[in-house]
N, C-alpha and C. Protein backbone atom coordinates (compact mmCIF):
# COMPACT_ATOMS: atom_id res chain seq x y z
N UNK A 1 97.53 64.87 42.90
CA UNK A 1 97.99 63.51 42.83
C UNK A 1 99.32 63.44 42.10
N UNK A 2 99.85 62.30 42.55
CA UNK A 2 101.48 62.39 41.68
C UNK A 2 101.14 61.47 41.19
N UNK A 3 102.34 61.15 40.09
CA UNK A 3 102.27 60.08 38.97
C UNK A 3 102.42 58.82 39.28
N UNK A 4 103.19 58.61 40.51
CA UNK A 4 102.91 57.63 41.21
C UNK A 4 102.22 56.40 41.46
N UNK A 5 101.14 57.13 42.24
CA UNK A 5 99.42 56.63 42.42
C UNK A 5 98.71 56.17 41.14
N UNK A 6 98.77 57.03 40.12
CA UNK A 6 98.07 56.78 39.20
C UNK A 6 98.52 55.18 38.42
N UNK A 7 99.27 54.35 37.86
CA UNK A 7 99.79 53.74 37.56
C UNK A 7 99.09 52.50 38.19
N UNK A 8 99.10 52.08 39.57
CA UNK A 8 98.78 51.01 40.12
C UNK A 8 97.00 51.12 40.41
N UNK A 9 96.51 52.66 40.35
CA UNK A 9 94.82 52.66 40.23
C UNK A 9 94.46 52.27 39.10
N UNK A 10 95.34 52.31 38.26
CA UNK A 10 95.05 52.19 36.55
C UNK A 10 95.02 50.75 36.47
N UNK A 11 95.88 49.99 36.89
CA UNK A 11 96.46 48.47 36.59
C UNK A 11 95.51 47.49 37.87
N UNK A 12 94.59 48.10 38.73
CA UNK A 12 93.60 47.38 39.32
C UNK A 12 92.41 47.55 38.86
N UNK A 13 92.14 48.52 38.39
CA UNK A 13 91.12 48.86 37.44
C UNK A 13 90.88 47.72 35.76
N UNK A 14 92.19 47.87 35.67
CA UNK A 14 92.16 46.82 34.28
C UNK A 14 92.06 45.32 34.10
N UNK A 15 92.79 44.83 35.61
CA UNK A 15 92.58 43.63 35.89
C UNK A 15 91.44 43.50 36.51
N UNK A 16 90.27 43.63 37.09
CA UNK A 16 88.89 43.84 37.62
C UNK A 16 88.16 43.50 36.27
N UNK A 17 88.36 44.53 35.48
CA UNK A 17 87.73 44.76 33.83
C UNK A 17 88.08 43.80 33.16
N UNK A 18 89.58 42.83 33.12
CA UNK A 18 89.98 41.64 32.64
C UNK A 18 88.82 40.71 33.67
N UNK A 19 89.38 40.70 34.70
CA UNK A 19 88.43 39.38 35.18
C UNK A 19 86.74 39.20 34.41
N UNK A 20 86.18 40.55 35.09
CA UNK A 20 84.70 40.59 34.70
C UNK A 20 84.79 40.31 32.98
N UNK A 21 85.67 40.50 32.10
CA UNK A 21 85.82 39.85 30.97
C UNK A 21 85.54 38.41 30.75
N UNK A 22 86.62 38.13 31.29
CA UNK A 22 86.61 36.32 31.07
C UNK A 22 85.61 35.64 31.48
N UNK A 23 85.03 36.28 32.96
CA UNK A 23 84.03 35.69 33.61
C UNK A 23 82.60 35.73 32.39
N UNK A 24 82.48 37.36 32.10
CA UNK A 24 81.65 36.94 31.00
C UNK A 24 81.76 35.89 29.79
N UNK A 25 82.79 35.85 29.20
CA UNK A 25 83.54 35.20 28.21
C UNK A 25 82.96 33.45 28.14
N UNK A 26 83.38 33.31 29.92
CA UNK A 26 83.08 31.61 29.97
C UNK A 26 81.47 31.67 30.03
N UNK A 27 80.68 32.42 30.36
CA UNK A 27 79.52 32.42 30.87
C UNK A 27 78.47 32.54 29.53
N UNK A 28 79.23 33.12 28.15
CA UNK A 28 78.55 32.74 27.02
C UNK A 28 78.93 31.79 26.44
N UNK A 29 80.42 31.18 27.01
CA UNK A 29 80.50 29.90 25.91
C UNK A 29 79.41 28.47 26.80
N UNK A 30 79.49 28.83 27.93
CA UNK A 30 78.36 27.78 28.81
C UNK A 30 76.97 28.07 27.74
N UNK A 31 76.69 29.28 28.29
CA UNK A 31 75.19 29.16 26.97
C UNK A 31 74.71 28.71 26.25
N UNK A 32 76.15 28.57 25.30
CA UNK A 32 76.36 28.48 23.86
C UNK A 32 75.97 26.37 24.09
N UNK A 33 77.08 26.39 24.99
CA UNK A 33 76.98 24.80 24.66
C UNK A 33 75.62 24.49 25.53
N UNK A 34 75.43 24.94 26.30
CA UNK A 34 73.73 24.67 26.36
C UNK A 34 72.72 24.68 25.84
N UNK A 35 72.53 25.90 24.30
CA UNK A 35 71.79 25.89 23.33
C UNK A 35 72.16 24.75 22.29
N UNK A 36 73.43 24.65 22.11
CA UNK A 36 73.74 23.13 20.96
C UNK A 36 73.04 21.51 21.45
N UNK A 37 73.21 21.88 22.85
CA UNK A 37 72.62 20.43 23.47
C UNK A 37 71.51 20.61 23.11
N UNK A 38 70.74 21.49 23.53
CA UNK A 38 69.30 21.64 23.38
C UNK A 38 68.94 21.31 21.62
N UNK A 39 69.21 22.04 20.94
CA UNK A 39 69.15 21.75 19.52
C UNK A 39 69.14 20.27 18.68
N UNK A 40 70.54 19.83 19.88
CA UNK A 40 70.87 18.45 19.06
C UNK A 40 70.07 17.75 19.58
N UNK A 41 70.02 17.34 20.87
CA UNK A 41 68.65 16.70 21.76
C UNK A 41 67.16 16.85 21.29
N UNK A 42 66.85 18.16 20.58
CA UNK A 42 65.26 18.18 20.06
C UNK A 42 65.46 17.32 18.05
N UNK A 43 66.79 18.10 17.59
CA UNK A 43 66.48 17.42 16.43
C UNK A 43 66.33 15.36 15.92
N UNK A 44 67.58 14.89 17.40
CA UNK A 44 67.48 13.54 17.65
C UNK A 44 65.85 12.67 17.87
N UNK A 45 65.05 13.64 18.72
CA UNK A 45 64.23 13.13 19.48
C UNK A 45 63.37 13.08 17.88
N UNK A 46 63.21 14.53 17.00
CA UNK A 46 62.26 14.07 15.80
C UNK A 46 62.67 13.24 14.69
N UNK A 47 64.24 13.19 15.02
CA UNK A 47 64.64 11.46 14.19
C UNK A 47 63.79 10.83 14.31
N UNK A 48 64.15 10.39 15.85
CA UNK A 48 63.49 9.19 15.98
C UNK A 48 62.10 8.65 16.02
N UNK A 49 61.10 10.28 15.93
CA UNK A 49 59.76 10.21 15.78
C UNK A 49 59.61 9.85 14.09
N UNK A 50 60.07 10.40 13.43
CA UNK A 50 59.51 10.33 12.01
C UNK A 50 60.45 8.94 12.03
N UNK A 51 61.51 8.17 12.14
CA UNK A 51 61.80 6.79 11.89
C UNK A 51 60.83 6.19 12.21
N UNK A 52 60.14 6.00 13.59
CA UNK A 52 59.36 5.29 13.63
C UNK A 52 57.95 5.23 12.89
N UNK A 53 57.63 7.02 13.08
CA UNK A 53 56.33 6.70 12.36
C UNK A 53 56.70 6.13 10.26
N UNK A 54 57.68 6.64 9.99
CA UNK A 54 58.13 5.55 8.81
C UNK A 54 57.94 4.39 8.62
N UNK A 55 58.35 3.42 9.83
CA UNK A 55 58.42 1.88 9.83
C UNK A 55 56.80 1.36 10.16
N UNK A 56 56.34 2.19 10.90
CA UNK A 56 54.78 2.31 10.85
C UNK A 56 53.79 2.09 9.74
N UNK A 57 54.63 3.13 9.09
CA UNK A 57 53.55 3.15 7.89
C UNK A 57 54.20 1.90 6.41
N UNK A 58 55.50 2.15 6.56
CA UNK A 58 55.50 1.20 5.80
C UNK A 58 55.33 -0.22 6.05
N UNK A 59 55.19 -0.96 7.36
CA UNK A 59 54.49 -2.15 7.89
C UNK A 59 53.20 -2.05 7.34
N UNK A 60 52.55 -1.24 7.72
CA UNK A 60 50.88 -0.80 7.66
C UNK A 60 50.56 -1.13 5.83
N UNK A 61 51.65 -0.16 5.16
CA UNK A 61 51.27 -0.39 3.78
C UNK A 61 51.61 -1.46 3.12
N UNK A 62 52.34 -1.70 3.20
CA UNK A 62 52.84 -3.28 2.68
C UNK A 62 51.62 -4.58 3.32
N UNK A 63 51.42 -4.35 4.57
CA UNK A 63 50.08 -5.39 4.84
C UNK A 63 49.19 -5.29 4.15
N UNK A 64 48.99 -3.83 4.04
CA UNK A 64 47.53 -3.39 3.32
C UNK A 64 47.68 -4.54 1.63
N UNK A 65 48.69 -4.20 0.89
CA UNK A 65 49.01 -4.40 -0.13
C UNK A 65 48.53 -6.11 -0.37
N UNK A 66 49.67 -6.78 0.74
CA UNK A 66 49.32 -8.11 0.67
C UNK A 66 48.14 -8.81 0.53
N UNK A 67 46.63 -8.09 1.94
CA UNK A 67 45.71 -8.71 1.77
C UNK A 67 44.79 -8.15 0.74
N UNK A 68 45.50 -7.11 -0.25
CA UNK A 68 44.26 -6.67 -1.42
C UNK A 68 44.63 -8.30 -2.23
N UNK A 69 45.65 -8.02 -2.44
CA UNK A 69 46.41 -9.21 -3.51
C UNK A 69 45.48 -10.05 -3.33
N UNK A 70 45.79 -10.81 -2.16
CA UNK A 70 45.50 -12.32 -1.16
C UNK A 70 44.18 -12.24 -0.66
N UNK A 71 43.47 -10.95 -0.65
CA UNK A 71 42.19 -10.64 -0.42
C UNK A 71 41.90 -11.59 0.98
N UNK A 72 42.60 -11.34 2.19
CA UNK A 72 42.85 -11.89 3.84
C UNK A 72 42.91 -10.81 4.28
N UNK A 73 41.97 -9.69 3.84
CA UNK A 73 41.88 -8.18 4.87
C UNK A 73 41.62 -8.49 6.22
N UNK A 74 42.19 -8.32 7.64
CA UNK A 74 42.96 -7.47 7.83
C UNK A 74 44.24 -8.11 8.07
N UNK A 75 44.42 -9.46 7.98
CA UNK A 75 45.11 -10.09 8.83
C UNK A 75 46.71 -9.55 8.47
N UNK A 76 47.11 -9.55 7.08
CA UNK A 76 48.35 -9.26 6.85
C UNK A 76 48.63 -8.06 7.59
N UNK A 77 47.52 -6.71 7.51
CA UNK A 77 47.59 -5.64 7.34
C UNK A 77 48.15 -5.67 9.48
N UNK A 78 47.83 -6.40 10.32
CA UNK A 78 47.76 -6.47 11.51
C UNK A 78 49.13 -6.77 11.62
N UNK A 79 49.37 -8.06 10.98
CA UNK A 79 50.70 -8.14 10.90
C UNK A 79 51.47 -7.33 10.55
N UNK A 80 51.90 -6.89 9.81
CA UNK A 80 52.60 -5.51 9.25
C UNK A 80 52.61 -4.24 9.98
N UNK A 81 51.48 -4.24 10.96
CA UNK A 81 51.69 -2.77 12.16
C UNK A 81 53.01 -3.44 12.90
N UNK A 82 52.41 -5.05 13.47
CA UNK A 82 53.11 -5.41 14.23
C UNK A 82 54.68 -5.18 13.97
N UNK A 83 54.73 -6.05 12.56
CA UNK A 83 56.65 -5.70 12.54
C UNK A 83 57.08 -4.09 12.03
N UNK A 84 56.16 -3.25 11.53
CA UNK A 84 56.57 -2.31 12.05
C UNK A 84 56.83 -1.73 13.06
N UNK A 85 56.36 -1.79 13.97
CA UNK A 85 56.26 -1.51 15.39
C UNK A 85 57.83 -1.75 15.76
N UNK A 86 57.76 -3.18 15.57
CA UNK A 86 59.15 -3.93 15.67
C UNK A 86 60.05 -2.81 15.09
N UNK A 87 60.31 -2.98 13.51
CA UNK A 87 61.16 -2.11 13.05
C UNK A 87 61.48 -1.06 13.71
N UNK A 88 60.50 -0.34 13.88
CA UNK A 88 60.69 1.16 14.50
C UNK A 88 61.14 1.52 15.71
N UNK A 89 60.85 0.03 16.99
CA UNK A 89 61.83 0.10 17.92
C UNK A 89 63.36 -0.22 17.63
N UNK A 90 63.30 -1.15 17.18
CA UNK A 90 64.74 -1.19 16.56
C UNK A 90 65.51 0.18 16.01
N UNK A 91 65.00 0.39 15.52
CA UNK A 91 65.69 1.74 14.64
C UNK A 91 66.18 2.87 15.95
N UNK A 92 64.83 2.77 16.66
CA UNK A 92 64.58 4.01 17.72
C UNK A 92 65.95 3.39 18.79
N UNK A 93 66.17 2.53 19.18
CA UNK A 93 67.58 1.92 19.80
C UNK A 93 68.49 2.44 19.37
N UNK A 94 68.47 2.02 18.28
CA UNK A 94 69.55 2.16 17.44
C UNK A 94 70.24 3.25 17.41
N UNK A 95 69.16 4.53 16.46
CA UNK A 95 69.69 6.22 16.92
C UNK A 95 69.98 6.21 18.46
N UNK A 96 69.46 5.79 19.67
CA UNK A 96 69.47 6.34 20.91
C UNK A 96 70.93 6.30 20.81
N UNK A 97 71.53 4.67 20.55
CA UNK A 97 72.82 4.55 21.00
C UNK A 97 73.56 4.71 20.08
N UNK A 98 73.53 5.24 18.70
CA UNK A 98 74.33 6.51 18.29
C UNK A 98 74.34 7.92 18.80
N UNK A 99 73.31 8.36 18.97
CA UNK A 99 73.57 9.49 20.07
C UNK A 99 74.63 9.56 21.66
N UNK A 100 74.07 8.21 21.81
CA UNK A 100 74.50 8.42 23.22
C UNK A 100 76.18 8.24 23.02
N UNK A 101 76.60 7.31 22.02
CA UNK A 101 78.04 7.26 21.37
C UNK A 101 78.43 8.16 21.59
N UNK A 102 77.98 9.25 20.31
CA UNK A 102 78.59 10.55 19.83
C UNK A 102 78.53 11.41 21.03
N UNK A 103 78.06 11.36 22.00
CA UNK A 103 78.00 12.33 23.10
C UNK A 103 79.09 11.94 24.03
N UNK A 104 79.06 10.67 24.68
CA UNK A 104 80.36 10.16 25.44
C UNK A 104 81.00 10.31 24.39
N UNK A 105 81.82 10.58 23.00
CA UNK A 105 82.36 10.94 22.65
C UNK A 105 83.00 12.27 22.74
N UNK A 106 81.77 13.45 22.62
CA UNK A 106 82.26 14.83 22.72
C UNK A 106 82.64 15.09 24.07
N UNK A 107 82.34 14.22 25.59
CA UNK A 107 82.39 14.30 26.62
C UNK A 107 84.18 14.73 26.59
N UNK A 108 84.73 13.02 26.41
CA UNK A 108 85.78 12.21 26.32
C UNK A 108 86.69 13.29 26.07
N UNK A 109 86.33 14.28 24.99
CA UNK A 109 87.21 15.23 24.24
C UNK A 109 87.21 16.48 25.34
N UNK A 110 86.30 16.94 25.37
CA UNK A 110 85.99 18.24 26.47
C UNK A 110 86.87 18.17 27.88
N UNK A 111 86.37 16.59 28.63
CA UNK A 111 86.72 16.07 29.89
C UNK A 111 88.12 16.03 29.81
């Protein structure tokens, strides 16, 4: 072989090895942002479980409280699931559409 040849086998060889590079390259940063979604999406979702069961219980306890006082067991205590309930959808809105903010946000930036 002359010196020739060698030069341009060398320089298709490297660009092949570049491509299959990058190709890998993008193919872990996809991953990557597919594991962050996943992460942020499961830690949001137990926000919003423990907010609610919060507003739950503190409806629940505060009723409880009232009808020891007022001695009207259960009625306060019924009431108090209820606006917890309330509360806790509220809240649960609330995070959704901060999430959903902050995401059309990171979109906005990426896009």
């Amino acid at each position: 072989m002359t010196e020739d040849q060698d030069p341009p086998k060398a320089s298709a060889e490297l660009e092949s090895l570049a491509l299959r590079l990058e190709t890998e390259r993008r193919q872990a940063q996809i991953e990557q942002d597919i594991r962050r979604t996943a992460t942020s999406a499961l830690g949001g979702g137990f926000r919003i479980a423990v907010e609610m069961l919060a507003a739950l219980a503190v409806g629940t306890g505060l009723g409880y409280m009232a009808d020891q006082i007022l001695g009207t067991l259960p009625w306060f205590m019924v009431a108090g699931i209820f606006l917890g309930f309330a509360a806790g959808m509220r809240n649960m809105i609330r995070s959704a559409e901060r999430m959903h903010a902050k995401r059309d946000g990171e979109d906005n930036k990426t896009g």
